[in-house]
Each structure stands twice: as structure tokens, then as C-alpha cells.
C-alpha atoms as a PDB file:
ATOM      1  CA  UNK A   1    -120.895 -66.745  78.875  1.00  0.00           C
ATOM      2  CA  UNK A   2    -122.654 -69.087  81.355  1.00  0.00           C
ATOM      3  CA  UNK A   3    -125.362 -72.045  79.573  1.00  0.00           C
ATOM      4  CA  UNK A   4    -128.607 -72.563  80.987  1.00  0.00           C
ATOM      5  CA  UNK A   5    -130.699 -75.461  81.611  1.00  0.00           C
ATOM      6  CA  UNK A   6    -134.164 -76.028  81.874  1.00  0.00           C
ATOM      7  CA  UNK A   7    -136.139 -78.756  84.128  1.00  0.00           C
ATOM      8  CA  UNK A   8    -138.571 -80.635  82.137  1.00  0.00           C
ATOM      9  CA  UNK A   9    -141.141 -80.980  85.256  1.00  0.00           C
ATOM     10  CA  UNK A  10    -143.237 -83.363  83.061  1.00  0.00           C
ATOM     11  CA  UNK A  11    -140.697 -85.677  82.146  1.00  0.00           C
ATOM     12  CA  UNK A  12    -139.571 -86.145  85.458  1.00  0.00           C
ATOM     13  CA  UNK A  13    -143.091 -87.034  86.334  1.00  0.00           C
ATOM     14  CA  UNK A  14    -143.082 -89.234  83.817  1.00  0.00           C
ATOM     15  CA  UNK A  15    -140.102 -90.999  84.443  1.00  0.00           C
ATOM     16  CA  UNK A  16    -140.918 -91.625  87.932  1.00  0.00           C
ATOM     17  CA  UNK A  17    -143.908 -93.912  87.264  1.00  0.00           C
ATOM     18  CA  UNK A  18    -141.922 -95.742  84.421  1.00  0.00           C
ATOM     19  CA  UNK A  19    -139.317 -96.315  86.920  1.00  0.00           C
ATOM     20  CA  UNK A  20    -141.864 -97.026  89.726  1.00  0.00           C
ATOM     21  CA  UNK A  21    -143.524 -99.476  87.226  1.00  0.00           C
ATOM     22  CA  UNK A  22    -140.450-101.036  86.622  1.00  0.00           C
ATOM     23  CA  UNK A  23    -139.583-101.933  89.903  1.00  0.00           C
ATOM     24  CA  UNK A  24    -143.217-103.854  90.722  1.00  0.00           C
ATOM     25  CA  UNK A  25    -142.933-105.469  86.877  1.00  0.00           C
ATOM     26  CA  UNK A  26    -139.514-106.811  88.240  1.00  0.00           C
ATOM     27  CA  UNK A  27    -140.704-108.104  91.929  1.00  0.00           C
ATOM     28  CA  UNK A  28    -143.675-109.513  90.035  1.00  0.00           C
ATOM     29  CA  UNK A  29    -141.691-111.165  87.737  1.00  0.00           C
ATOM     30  CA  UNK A  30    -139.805-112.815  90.216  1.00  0.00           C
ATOM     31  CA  UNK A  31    -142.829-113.357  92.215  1.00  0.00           C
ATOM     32  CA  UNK A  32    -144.457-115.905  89.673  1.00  0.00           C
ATOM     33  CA  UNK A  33    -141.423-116.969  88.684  1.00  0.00           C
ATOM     34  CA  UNK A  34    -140.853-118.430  92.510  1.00  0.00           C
ATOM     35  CA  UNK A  35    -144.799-119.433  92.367  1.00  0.00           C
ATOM     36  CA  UNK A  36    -144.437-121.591  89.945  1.00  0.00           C
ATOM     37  CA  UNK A  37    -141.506-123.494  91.423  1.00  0.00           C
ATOM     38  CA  UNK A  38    -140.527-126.762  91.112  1.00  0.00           C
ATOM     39  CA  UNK A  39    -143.974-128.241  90.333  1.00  0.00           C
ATOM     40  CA  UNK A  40    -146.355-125.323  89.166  1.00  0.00           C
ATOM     41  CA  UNK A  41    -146.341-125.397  85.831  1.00  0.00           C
ATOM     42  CA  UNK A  42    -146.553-129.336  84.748  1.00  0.00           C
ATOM     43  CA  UNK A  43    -143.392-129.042  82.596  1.00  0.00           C
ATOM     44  CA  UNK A  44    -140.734-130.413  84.033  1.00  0.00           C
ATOM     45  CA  UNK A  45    -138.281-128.143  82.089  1.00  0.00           C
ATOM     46  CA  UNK A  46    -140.280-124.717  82.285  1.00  0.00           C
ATOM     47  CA  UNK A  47    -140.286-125.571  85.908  1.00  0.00           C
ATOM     48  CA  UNK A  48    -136.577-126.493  86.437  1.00  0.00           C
ATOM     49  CA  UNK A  49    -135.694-122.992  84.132  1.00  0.00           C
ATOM     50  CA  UNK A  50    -137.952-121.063  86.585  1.00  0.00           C
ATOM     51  CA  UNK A  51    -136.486-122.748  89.072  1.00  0.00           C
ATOM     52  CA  UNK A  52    -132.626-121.791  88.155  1.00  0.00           C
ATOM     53  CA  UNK A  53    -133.786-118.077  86.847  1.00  0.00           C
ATOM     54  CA  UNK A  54    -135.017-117.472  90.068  1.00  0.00           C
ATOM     55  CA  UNK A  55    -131.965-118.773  91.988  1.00  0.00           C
ATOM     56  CA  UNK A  56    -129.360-117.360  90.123  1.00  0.00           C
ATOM     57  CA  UNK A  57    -131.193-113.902  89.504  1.00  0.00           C
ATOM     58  CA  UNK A  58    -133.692-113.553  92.151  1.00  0.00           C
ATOM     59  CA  UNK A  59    -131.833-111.274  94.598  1.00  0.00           C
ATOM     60  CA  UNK A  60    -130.106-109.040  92.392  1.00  0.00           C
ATOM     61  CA  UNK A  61    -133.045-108.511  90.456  1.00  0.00           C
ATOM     62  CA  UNK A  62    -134.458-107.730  93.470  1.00  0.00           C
ATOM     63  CA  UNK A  63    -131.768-105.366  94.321  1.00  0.00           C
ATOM     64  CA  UNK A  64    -132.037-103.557  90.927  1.00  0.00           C
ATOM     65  CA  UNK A  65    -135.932-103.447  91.973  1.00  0.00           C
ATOM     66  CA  UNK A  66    -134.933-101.891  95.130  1.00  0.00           C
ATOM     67  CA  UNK A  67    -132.276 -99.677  93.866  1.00  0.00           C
ATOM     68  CA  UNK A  68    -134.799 -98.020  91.011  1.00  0.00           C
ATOM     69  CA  UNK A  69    -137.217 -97.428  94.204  1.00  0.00           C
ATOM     70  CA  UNK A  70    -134.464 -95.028  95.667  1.00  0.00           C
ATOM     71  CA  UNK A  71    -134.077 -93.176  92.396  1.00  0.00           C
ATOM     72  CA  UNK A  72    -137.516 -92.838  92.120  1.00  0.00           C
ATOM     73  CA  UNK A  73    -137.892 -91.291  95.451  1.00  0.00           C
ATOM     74  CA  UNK A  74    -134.806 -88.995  94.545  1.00  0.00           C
ATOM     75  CA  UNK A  75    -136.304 -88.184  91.707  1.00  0.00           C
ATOM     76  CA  UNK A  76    -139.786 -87.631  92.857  1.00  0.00           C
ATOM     77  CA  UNK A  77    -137.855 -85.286  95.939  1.00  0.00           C
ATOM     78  CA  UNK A  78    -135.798 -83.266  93.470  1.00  0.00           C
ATOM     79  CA  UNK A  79    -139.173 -82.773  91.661  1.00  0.00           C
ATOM     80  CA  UNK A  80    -140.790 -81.135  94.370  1.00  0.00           C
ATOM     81  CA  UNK A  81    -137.968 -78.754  94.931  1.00  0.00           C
ATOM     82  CA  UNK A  82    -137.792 -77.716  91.346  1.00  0.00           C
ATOM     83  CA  UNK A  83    -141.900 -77.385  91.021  1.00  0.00           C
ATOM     84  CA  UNK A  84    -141.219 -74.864  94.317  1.00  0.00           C
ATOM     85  CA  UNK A  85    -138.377 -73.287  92.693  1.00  0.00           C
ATOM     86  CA  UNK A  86    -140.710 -72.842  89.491  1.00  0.00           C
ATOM     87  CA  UNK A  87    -143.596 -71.134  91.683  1.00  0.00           C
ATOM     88  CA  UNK A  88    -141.202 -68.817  93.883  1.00  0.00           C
ATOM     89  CA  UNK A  89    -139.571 -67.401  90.709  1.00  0.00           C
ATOM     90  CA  UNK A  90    -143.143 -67.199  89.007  1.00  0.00           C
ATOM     91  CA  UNK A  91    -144.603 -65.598  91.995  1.00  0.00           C
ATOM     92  CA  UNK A  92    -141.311 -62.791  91.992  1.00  0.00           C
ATOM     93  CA  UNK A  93    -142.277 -61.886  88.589  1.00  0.00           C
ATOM     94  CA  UNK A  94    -145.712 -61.372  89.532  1.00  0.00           C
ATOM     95  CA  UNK A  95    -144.933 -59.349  92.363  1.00  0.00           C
ATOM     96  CA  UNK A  96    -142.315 -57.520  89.956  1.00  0.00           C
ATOM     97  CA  UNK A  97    -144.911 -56.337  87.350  1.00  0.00           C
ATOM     98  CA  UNK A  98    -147.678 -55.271  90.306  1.00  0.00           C
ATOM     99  CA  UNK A  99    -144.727 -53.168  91.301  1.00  0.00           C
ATOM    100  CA  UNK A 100    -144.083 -51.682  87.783  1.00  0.00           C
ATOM    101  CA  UNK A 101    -147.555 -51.071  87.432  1.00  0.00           C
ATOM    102  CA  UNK A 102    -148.079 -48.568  89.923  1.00  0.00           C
END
């Protein structure tokens, strides 16, 4: 006997901002974390930390950032087809019950 699964259109919605909002929360991270530099902050160790963070984690954060942006757009795509897959069958079984009707 063959399973079933079922699309839960909301929480793909839902993950797709969390994921989008990941993304910017990482770039912004990094952002500051570069603006403050070597002498942004007026503590020389906060400064040097931010300084090393940013050097040692900077790009693949940034690829993680970029990476979650793709998924996001897959997800948001696979979305749409499922939503029209949704409609289609719910329009069938409209048309289906007009047709029983008569």
C-alpha cells in the first residue's frame, strides 16, 4: 500500500522568511563586526576579537549567508508549484461535483 504526504504550504512560508532572516542577521553581523574594526569600539581587545572573528569567519559566514539565499529561493519556487498543484486539484473537484450535479 503506497503512504502519502501532505505539503504544509504554511510552514514553508514560514520557513522561508526565517531562513531569509537568517541570511541578512548573518551579513549584518558581519557587517558591524568589520565596522567596528581595528579602532571602533575603544577597547583594544573587543576590537582585536572583532577583528580576528571577522577574518577567520567572515567569508564562510558569508557563504552560509549566501547558500541559505538559494534554499530560500528553492524553497519559495517549490512553494509556488505546490500552491498551483493545490488549486488545479481543488478546481478538478469542483468541476467534478458541477458534473455530478446535473
Amino acid at each position: 500500500m503506497a503512504g502519502y504526504y501532505k505539503v504544509e504550504l504554511e510552514g514553508i512560508a514560514q520557513l522561508i522568511t526565517q531562513l531569509g532572516e537568517c541570511a541578512n542577521e548573518m551579513r549584518s553581523a558581519m557587517k558591524q563586526l568589520k565596522d567596528i574594526g581595528p579602532k571602533g569600539s575603544g577597547h583594544a581587545e573587543l576590537e582585536q576579537a572583532c577583528d580576528e572573528f571577522q577574518k577567520k569567519w567572515g567569508y564562510g559566514i558569508g557563504l552560509i549567508a549566501d547558500a541559505t539565499g538559494g534554499v530560500t529561493e528553492g524553497l519559495s519556487e517549490s512553494r509556488k508549484i505546490y500552491q498551483a498543484l493545490e488549486d488545479q486539484i481543488a478546481d478538478a473537484f469542483k468541476g467534478a461535483g458541477k458534473a455530478d450535479a446535473k
